[in-house]
PDB file of N, CA and C in Angstrom:
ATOM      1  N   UNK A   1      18.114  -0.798  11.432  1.00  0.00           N
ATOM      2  CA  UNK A   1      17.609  -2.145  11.493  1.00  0.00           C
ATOM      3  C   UNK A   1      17.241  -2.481  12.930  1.00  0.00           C
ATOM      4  N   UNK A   2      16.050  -3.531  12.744  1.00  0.00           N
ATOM      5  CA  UNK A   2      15.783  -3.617  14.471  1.00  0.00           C
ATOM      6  C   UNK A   2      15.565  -5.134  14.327  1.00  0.00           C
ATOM      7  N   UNK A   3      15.742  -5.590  15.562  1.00  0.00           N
ATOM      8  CA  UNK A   3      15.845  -7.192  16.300  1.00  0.00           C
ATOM      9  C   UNK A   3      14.767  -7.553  16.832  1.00  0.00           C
ATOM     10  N   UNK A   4      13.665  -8.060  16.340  1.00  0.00           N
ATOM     11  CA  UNK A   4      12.513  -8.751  16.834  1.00  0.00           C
ATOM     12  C   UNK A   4      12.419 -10.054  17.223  1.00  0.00           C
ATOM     13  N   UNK A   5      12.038 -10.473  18.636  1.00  0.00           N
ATOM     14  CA  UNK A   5      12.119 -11.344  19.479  1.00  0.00           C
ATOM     15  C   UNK A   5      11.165 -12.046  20.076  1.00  0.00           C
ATOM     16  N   UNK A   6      10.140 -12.932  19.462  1.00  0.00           N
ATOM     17  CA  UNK A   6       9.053 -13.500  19.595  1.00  0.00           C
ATOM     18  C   UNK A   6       8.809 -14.642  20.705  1.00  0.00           C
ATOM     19  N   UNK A   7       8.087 -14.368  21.721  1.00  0.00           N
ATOM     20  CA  UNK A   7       7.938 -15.930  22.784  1.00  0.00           C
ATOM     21  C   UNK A   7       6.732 -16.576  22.615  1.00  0.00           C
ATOM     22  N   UNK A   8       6.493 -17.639  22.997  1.00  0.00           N
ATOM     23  CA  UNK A   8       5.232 -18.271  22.742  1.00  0.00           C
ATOM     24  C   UNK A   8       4.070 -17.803  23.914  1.00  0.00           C
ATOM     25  N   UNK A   9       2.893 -17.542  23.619  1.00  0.00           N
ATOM     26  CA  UNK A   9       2.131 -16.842  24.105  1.00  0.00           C
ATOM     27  C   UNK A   9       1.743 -16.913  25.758  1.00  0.00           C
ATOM     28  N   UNK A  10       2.368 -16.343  26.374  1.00  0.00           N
ATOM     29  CA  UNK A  10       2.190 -16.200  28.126  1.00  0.00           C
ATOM     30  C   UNK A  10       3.684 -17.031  28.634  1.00  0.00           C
ATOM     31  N   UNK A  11       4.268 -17.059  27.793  1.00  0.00           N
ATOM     32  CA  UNK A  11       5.231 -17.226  28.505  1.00  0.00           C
ATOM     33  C   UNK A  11       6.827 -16.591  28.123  1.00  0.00           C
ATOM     34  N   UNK A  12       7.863 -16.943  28.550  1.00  0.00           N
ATOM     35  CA  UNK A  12       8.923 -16.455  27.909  1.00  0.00           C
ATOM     36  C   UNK A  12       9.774 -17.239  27.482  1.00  0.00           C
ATOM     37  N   UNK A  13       9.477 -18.099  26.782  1.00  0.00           N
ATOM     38  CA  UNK A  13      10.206 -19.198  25.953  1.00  0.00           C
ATOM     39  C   UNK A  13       9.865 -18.467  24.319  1.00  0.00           C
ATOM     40  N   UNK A  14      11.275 -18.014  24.474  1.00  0.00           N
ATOM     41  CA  UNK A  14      11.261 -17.926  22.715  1.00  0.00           C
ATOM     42  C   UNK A  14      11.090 -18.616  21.649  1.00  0.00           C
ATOM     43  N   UNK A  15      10.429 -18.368  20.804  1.00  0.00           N
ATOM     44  CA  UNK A  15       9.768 -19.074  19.798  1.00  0.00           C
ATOM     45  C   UNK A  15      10.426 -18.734  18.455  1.00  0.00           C
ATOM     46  N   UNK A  16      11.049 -17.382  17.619  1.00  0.00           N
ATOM     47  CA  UNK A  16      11.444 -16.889  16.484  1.00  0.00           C
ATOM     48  C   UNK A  16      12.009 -15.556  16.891  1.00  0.00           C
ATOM     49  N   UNK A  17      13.012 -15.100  16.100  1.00  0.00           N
ATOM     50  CA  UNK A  17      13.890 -13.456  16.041  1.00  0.00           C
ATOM     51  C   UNK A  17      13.338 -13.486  14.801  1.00  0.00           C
ATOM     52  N   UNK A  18      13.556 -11.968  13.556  1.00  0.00           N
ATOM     53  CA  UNK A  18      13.426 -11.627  12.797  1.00  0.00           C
ATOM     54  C   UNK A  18      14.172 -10.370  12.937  1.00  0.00           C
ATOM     55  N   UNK A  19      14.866 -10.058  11.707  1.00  0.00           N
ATOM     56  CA  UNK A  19      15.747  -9.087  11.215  1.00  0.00           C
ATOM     57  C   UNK A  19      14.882  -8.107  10.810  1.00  0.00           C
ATOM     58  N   UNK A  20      14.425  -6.726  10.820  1.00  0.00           N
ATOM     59  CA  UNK A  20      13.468  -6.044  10.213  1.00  0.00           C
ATOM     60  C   UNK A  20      14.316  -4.762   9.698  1.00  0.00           C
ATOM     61  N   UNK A  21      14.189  -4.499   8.406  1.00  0.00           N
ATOM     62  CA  UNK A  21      14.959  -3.343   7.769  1.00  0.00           C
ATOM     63  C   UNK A  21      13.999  -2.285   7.652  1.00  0.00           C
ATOM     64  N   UNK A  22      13.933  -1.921   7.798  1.00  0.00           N
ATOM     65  CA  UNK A  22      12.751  -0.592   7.603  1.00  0.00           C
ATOM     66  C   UNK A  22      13.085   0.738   8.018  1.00  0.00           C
ATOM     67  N   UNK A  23      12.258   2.006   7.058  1.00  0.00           N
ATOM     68  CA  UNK A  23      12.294   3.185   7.055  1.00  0.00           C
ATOM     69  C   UNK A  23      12.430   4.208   8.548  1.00  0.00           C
ATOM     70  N   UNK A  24      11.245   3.421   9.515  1.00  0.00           N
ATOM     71  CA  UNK A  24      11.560   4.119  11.060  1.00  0.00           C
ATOM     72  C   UNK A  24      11.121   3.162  11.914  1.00  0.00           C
ATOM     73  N   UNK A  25      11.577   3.511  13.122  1.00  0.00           N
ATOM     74  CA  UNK A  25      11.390   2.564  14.174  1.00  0.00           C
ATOM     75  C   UNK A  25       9.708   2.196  13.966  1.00  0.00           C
ATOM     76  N   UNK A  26       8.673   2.984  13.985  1.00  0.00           N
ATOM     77  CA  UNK A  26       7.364   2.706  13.821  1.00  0.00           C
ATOM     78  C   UNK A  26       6.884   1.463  12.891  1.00  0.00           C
ATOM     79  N   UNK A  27       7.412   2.262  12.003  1.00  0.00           N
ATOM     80  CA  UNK A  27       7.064   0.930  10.661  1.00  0.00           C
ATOM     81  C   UNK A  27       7.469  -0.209  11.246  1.00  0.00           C
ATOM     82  N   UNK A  28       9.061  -0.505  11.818  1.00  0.00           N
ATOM     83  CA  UNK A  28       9.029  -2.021  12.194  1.00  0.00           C
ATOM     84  C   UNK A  28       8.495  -2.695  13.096  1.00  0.00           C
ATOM     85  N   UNK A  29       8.169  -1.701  14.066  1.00  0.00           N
ATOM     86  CA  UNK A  29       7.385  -2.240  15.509  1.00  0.00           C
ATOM     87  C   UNK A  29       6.340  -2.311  14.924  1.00  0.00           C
ATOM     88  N   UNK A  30       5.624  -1.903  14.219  1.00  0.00           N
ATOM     89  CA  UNK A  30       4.069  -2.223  13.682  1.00  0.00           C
ATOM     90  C   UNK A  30       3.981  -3.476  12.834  1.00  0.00           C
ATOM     91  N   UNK A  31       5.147  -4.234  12.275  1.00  0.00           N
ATOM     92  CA  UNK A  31       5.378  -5.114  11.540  1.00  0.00           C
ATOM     93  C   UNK A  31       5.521  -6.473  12.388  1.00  0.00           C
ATOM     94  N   UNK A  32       6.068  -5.932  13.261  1.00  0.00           N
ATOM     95  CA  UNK A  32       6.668  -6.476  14.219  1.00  0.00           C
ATOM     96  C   UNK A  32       5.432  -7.408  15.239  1.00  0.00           C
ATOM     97  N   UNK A  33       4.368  -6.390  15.582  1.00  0.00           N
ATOM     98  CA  UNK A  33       2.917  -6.856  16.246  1.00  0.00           C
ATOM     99  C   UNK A  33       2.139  -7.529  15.122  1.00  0.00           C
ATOM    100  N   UNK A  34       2.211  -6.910  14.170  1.00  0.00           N
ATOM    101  CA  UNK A  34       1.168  -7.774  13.161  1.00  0.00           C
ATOM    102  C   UNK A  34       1.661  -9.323  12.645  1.00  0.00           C
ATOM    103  N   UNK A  35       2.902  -9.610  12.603  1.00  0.00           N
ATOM    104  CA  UNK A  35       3.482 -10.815  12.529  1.00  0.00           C
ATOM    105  C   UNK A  35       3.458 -11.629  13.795  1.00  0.00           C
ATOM    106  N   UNK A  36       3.760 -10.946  14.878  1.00  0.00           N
ATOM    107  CA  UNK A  36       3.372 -11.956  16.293  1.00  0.00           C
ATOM    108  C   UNK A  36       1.862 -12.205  16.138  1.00  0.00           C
ATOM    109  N   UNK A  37       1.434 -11.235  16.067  1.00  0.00           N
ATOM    110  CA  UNK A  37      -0.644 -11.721  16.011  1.00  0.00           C
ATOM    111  C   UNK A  37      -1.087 -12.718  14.692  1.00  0.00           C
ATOM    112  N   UNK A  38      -0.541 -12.930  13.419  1.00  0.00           N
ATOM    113  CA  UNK A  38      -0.449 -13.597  12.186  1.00  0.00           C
ATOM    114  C   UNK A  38       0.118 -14.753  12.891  1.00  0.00           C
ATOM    115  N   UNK A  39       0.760 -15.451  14.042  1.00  0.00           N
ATOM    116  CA  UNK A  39       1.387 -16.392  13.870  1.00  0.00           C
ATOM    117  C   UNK A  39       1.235 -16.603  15.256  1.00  0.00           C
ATOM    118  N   UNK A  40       0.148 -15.827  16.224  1.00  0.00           N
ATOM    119  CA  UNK A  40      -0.167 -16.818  17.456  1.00  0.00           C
ATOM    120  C   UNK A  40       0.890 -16.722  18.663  1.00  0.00           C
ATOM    121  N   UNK A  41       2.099 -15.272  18.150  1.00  0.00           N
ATOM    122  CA  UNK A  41       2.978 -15.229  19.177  1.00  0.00           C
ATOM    123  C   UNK A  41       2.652 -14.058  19.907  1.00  0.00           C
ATOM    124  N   UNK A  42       3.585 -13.821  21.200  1.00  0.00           N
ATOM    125  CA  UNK A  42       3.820 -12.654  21.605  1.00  0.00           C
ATOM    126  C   UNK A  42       5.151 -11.678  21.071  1.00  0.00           C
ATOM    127  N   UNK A  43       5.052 -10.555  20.803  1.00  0.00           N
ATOM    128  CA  UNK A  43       6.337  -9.739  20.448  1.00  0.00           C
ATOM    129  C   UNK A  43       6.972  -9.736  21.830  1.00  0.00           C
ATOM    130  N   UNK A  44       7.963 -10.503  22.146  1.00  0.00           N
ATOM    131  CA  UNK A  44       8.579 -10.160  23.489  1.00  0.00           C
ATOM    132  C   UNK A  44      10.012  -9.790  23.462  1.00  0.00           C
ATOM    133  N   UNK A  45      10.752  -8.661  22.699  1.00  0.00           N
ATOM    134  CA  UNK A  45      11.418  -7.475  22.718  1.00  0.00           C
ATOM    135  C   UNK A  45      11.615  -7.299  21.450  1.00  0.00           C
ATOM    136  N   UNK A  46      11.988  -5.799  21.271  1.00  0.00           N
ATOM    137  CA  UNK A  46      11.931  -5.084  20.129  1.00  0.00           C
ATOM    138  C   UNK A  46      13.579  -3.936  20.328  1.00  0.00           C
ATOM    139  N   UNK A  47      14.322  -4.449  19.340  1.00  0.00           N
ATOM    140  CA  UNK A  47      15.586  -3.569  19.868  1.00  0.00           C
ATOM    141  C   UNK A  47      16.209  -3.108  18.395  1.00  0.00           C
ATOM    142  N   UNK A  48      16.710  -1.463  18.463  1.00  0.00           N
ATOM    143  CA  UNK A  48      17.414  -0.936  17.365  1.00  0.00           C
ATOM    144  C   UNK A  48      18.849  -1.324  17.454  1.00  0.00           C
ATOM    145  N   UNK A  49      19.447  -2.108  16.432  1.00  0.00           N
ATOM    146  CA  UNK A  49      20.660  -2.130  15.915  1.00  0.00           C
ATOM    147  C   UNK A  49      22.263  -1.660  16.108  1.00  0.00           C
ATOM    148  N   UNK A  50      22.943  -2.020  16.298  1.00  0.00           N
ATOM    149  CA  UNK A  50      24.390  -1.086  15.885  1.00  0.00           C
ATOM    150  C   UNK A  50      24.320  -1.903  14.149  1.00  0.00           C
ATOM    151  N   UNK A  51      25.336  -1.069  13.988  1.00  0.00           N
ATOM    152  CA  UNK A  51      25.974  -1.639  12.514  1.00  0.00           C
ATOM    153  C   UNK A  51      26.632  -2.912  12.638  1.00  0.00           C
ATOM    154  N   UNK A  52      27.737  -3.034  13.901  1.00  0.00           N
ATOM    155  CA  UNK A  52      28.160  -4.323  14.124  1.00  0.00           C
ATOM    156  C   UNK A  52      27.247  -5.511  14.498  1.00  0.00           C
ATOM    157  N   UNK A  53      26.231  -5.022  15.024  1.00  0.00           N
ATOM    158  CA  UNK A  53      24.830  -6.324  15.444  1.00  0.00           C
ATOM    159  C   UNK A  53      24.272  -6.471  14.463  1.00  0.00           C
ATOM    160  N   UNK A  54      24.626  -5.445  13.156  1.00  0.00           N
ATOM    161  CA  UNK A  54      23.569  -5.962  12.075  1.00  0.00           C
ATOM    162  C   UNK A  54      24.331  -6.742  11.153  1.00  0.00           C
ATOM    163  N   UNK A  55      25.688  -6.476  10.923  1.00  0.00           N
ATOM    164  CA  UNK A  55      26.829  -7.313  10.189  1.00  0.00           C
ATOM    165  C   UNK A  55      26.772  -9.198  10.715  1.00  0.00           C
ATOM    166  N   UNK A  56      26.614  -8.906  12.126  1.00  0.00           N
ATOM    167  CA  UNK A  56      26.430 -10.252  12.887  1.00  0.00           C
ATOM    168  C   UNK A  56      25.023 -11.245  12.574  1.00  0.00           C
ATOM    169  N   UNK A  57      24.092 -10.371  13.060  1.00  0.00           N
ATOM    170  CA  UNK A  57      22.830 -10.660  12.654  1.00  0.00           C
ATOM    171  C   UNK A  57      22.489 -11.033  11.316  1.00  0.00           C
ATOM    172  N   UNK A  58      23.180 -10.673  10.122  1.00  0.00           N
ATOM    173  CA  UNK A  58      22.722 -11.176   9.183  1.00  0.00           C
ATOM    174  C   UNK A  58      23.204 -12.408   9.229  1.00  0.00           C
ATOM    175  N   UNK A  59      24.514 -12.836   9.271  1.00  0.00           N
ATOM    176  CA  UNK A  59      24.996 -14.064   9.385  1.00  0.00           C
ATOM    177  C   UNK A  59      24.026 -15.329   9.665  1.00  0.00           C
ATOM    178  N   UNK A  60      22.871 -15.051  10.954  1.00  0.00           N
ATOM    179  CA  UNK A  60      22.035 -16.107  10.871  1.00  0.00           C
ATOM    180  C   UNK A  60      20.867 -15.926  11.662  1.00  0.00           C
ATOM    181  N   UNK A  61      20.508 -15.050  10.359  1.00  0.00           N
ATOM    182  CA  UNK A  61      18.748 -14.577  11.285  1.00  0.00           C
ATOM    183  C   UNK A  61      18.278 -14.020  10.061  1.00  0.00           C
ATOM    184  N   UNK A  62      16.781 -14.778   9.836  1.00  0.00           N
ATOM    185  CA  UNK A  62      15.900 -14.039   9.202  1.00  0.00           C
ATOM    186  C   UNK A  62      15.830 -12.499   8.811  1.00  0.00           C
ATOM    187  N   UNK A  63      15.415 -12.263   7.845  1.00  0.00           N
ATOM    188  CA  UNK A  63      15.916 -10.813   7.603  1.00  0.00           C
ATOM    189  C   UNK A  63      14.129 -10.293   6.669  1.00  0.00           C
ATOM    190  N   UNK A  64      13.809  -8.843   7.261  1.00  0.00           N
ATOM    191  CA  UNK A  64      12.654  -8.657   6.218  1.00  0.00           C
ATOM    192  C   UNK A  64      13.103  -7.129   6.030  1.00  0.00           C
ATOM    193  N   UNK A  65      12.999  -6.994   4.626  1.00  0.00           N
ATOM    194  CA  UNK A  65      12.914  -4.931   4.047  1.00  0.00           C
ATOM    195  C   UNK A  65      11.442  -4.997   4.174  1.00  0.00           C
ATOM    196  N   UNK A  66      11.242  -4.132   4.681  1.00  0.00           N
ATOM    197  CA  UNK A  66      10.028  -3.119   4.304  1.00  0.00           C
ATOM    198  C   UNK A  66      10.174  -1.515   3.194  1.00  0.00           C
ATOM    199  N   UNK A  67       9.727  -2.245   2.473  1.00  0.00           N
ATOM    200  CA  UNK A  67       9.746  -0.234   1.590  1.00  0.00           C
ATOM    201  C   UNK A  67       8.266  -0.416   1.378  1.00  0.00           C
ATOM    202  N   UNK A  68       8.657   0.917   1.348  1.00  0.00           N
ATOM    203  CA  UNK A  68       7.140   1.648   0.869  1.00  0.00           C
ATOM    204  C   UNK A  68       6.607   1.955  -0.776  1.00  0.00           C
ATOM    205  N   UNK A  69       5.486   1.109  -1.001  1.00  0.00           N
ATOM    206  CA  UNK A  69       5.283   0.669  -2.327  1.00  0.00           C
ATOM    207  C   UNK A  69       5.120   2.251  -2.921  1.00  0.00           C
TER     208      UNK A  69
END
């Protein structure tokens, strides 16, 4: 699982996180840019998981699976 960290565009005021479950790091970072560009943000960090950050993280953060149809 990886931690996506969105700021508002040119600057570094965060704007949204998102939880991303997915198959490999690629898939989510690519999910990851196409949702900042869909919504006018910048992706401003992209980080892989422990198990304990993801137990935490669910608690109160957006969460998306990606599978492959």
């Amino acid at each position: 699982m990886y931690l996506a960290e969105f700021a508002l565009t040119g600057t570094a005021e965060l704007s949204n996180e998102l939880l991303i479950h997915a198959s490999s790091e690629t898939v989510a970072k690519n999910f990851a840019k196409a949702y900042a560009q869909h919504w006018g943000i910048d992706l401003f960090a992209f980080t892989p998981l422990s198990e304990q950050q993801v137990r935490q993280c669910r608690l109160w953060h957006q969460s998306v699976v990606l599978t492959s149809a």
